[in-house]
N, C-alpha and C. Protein backbone atom coordinates (compact mmCIF):
# COMPACT_ATOMS: atom_id res chain seq x y z
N UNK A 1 0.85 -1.19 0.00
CA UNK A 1 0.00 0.00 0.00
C UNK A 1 0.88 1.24 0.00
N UNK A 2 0.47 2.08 -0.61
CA UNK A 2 1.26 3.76 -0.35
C UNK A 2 0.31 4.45 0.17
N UNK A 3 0.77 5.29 0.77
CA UNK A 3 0.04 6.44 1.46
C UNK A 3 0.91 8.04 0.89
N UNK A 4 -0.20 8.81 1.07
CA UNK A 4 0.10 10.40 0.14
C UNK A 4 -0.37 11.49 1.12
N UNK A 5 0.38 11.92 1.52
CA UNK A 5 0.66 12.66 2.86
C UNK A 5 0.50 14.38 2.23
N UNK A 6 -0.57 15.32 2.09
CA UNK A 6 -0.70 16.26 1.76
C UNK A 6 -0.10 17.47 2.74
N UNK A 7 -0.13 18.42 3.01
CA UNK A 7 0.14 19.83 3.57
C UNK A 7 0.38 21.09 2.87
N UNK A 8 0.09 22.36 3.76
CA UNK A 8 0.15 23.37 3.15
C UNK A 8 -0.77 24.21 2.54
N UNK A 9 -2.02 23.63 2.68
CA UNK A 9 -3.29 24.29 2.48
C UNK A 9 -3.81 25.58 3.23
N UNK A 10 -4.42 26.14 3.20
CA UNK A 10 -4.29 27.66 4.21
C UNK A 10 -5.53 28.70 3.83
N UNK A 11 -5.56 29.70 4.29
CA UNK A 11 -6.38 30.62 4.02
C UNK A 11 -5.52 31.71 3.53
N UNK A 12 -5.72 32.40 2.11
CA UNK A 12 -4.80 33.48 1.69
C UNK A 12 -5.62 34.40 0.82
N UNK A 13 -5.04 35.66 1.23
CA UNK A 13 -5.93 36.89 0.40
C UNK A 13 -5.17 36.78 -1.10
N UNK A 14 -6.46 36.83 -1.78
CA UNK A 14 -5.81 37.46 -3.11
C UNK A 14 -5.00 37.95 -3.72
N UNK A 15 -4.05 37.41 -4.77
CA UNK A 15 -2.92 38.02 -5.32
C UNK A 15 -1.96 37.44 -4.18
N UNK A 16 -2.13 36.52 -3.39
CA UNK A 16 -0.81 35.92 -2.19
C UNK A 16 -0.54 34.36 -2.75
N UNK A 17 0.12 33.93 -2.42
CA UNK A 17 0.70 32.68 -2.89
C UNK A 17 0.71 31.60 -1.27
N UNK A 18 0.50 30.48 -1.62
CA UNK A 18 1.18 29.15 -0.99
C UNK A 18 1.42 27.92 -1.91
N UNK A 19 2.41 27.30 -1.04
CA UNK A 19 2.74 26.06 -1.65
C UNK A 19 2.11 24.56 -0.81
N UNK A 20 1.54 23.91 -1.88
CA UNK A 20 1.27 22.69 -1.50
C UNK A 20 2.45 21.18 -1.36
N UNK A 21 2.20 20.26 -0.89
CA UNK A 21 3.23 19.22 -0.70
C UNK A 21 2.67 17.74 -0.46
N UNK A 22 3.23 17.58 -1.05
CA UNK A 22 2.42 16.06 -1.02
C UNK A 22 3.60 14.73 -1.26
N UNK A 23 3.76 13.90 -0.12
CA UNK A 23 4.69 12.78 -0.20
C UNK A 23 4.08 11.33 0.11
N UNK A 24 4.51 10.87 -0.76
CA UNK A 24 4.32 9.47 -0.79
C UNK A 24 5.23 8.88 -0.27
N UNK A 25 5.13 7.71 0.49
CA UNK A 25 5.63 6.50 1.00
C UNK A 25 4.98 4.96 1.32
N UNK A 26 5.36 3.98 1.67
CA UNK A 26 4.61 3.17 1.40
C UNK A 26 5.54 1.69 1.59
N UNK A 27 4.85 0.60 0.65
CA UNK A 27 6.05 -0.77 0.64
C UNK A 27 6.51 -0.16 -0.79
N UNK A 28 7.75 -0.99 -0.98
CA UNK A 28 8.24 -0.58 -2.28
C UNK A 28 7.37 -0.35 -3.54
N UNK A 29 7.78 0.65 -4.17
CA UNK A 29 6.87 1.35 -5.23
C UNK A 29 7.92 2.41 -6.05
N UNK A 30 7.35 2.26 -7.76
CA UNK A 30 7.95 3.50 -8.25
C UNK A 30 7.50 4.19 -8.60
N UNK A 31 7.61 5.80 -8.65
CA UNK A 31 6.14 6.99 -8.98
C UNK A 31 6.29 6.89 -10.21
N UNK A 32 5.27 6.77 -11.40
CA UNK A 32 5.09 7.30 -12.49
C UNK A 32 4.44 9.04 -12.45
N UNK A 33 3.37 9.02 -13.10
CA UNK A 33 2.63 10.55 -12.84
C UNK A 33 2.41 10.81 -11.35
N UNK A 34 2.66 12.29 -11.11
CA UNK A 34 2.21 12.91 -9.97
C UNK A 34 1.08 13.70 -10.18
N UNK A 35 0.36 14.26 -9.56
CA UNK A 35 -0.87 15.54 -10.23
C UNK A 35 -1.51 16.16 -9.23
N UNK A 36 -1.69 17.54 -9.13
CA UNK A 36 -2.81 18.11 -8.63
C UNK A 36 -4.42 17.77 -9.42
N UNK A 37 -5.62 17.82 -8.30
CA UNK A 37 -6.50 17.79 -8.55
C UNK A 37 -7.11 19.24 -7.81
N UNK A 38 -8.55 19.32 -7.83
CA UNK A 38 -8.82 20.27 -7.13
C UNK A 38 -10.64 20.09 -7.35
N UNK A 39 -11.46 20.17 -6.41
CA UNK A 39 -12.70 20.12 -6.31
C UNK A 39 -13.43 21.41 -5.64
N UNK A 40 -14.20 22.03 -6.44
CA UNK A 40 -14.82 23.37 -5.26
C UNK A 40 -15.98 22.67 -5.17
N UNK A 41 -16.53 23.42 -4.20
CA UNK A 41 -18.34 22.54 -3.66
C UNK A 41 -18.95 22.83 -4.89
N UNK A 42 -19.57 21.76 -5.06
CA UNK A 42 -21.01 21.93 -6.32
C UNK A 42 -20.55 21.40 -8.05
N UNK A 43 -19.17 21.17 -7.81
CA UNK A 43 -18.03 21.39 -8.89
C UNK A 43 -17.69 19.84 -8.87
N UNK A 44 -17.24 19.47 -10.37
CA UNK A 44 -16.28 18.20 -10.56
C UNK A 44 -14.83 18.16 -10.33
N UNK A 45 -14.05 17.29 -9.81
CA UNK A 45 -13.12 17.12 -9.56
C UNK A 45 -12.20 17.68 -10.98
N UNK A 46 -11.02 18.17 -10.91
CA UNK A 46 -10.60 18.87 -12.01
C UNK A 46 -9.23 18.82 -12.38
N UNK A 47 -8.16 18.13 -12.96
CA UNK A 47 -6.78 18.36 -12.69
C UNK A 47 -6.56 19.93 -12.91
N UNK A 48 -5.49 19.87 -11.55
CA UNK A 48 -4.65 21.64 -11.90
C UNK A 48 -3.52 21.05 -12.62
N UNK A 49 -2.36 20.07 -12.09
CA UNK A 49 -1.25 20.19 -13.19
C UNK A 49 -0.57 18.95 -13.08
N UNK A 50 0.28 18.27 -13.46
CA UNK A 50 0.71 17.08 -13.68
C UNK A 50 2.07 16.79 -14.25
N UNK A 51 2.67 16.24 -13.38
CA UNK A 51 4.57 16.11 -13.60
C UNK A 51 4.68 14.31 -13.69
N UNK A 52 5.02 14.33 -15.26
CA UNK A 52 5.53 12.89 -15.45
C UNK A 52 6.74 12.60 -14.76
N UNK A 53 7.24 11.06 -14.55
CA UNK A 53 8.73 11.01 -13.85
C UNK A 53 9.46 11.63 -15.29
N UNK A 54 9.30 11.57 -16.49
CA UNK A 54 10.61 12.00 -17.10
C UNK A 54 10.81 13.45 -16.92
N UNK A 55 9.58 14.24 -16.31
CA UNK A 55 9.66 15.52 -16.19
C UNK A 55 8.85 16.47 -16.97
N UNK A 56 8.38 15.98 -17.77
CA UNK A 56 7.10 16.50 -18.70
C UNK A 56 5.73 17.34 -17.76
N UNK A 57 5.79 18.06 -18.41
CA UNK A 57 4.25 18.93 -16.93
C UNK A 57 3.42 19.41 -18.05
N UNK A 58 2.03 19.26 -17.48
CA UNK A 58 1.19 20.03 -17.89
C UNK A 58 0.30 21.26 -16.82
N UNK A 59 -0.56 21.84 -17.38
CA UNK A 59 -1.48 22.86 -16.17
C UNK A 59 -2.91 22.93 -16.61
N UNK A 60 -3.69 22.89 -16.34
CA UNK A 60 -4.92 23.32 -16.50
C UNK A 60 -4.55 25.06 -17.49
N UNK A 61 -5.70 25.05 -17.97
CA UNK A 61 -5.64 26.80 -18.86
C UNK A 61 -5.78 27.88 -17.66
N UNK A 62 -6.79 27.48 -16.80
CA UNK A 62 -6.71 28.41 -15.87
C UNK A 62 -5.63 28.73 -15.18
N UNK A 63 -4.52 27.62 -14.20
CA UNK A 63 -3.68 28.38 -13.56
C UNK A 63 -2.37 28.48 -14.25
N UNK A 64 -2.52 28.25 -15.83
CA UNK A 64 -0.71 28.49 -16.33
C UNK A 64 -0.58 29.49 -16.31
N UNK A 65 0.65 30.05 -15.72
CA UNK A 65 1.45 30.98 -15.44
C UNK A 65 1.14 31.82 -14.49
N UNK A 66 0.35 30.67 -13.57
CA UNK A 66 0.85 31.17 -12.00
C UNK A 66 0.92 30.04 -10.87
N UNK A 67 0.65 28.77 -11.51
CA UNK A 67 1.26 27.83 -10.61
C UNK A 67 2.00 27.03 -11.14
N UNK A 68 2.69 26.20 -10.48
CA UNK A 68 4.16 25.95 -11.17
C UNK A 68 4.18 24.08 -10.29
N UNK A 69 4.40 23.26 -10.73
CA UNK A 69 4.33 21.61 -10.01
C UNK A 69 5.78 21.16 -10.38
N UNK A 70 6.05 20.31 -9.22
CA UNK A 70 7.32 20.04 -9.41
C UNK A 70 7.65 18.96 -8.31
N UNK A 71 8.90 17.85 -8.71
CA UNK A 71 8.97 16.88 -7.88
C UNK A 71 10.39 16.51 -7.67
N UNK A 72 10.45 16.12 -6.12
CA UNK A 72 11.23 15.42 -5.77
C UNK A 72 11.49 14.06 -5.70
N UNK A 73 12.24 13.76 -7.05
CA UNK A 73 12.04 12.29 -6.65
C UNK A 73 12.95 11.34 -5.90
N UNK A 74 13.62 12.10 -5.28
CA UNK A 74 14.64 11.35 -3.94
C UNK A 74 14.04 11.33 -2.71
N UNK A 75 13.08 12.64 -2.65
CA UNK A 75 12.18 12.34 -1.48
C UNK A 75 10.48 11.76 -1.59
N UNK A 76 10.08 11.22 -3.22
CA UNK A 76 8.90 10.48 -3.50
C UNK A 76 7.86 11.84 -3.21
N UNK A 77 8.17 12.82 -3.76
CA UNK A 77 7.52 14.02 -3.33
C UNK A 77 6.72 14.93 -4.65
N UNK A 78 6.00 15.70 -4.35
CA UNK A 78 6.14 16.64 -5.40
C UNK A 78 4.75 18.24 -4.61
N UNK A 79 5.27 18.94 -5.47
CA UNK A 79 4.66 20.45 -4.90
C UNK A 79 3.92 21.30 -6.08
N UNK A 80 3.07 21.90 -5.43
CA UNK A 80 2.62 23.07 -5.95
C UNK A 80 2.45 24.38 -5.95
N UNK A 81 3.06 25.15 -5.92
CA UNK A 81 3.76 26.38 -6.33
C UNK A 81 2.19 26.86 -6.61
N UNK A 82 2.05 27.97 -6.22
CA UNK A 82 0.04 28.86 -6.35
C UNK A 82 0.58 30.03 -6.04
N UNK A 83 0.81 30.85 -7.23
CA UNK A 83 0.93 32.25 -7.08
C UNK A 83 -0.18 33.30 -7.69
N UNK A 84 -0.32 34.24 -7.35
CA UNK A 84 -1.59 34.94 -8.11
C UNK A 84 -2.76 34.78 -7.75
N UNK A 85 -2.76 34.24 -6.34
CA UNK A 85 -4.20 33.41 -6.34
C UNK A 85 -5.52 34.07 -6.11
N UNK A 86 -6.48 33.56 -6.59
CA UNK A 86 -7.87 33.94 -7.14
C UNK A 86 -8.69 33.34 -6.71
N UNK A 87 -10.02 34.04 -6.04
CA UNK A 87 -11.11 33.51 -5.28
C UNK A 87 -11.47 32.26 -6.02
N UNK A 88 -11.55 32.13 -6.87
CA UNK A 88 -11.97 31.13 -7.70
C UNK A 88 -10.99 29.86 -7.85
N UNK A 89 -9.81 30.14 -7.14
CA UNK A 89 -8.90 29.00 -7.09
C UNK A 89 -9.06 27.83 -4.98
N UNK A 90 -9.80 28.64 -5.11
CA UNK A 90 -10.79 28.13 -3.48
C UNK A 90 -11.10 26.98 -3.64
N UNK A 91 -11.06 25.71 -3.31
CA UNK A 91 -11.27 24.01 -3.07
C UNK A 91 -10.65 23.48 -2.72
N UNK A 92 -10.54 22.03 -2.37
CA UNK A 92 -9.91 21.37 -1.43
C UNK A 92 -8.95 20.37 -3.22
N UNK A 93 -7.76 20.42 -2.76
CA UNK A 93 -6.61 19.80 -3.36
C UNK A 93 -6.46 19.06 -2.84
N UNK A 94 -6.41 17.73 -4.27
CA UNK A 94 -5.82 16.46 -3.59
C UNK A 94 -4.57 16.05 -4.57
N UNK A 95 -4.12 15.38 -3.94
CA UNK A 95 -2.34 14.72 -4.34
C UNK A 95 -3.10 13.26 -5.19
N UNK A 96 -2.15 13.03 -6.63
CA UNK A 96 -2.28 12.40 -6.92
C UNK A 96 -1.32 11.44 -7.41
N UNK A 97 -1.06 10.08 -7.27
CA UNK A 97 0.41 9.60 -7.97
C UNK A 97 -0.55 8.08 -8.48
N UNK A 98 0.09 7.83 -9.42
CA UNK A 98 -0.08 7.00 -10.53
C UNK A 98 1.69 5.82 -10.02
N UNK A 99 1.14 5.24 -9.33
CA UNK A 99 2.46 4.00 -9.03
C UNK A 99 2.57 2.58 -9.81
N UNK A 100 4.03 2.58 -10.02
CA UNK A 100 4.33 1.02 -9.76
C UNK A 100 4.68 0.11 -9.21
N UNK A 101 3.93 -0.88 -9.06
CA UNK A 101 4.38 -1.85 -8.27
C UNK A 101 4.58 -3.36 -9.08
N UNK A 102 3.47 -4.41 -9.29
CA UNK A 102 3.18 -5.46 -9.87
C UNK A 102 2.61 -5.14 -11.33
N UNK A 103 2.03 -3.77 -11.01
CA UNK A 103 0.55 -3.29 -11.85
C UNK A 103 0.68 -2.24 -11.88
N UNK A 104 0.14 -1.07 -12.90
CA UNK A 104 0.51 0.33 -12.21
C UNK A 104 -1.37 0.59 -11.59
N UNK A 105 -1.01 1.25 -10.32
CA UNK A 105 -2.07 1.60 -9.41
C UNK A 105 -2.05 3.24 -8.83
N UNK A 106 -3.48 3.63 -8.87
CA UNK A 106 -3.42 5.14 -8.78
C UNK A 106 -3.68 4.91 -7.25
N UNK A 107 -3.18 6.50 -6.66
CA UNK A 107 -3.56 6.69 -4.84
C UNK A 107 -4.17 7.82 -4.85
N UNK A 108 -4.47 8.33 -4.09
CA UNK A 108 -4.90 9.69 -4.19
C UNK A 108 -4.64 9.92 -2.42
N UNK A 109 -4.49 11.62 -1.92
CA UNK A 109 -3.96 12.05 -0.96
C UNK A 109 -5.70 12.63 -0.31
N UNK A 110 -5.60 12.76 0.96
CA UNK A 110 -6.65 13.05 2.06
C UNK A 110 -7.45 14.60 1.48
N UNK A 111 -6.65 15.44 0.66
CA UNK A 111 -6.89 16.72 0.25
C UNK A 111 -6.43 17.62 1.23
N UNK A 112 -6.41 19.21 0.83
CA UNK A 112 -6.27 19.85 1.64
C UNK A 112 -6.57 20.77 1.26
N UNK A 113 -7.09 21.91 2.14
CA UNK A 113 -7.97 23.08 1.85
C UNK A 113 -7.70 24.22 1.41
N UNK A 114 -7.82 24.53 0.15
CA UNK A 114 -7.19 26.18 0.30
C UNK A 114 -8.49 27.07 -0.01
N UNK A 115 -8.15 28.16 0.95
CA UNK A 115 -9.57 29.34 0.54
C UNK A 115 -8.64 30.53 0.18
N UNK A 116 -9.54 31.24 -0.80
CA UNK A 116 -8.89 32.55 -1.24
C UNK A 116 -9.57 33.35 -0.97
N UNK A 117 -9.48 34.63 -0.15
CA UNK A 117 -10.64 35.30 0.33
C UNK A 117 -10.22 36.50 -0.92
N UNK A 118 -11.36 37.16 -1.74
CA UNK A 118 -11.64 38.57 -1.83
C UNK A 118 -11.43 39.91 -1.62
């Protein structure tokens, strides 16, 4: 089993930045894709951005070029960088990794909250 250990979620005014974090550990496993997701109430679950192991990223249209994903893969890690942020970037983020083991198997992280106040 792996487990995906989120933090860094917060309450921040507009136009302020935080970073998210999310680490995996587990029995032996190797990360393929990492990814933000993001859900607001009433709303479908949505990718924000996504770091292959070779290093390849994508972003949603909405937050390119102001959040930025990125991974550690010595520490089975990876982050999200949220700058610029916008009431509308308000929902709970979850960590996502795409593993191998026998099979490749997706996990997903507990979420964590970010509000953007106005």
């Amino acid at each position: 089993q792996v487990q995906l250990v989120e933090s860094g979620g917060g309450l921040v005014q507009a136009g302020g930045s935080l970073r998210l974090s999310c680490a995996a550990s587990g029995s032996p496993f190797s990360l393929n894709t990492m990814a933000w997701y993001r859900q607001a109430p009433g709303k479908q679950r949505e990718l924000v951005a996504a770091a292959a192991s070779g290093g390849t990223t994508n972003y949603a249209d909405t937050v390119k070029g102001r959040f930025t994903i990125s991974r550690d893969n010595a520490k089975n890690t990876v982050y999200l960088q949220m700058s610029s942020l916008k009431a509308e970037d308000t929902a709970v983020y979850y960590c996502y990794a795409a593993v191998v083991r026998s099979r490749l198997e997706s996990y997903w992280g507990q979420g964590t909250q970010v509000t953007v106040s106005s």
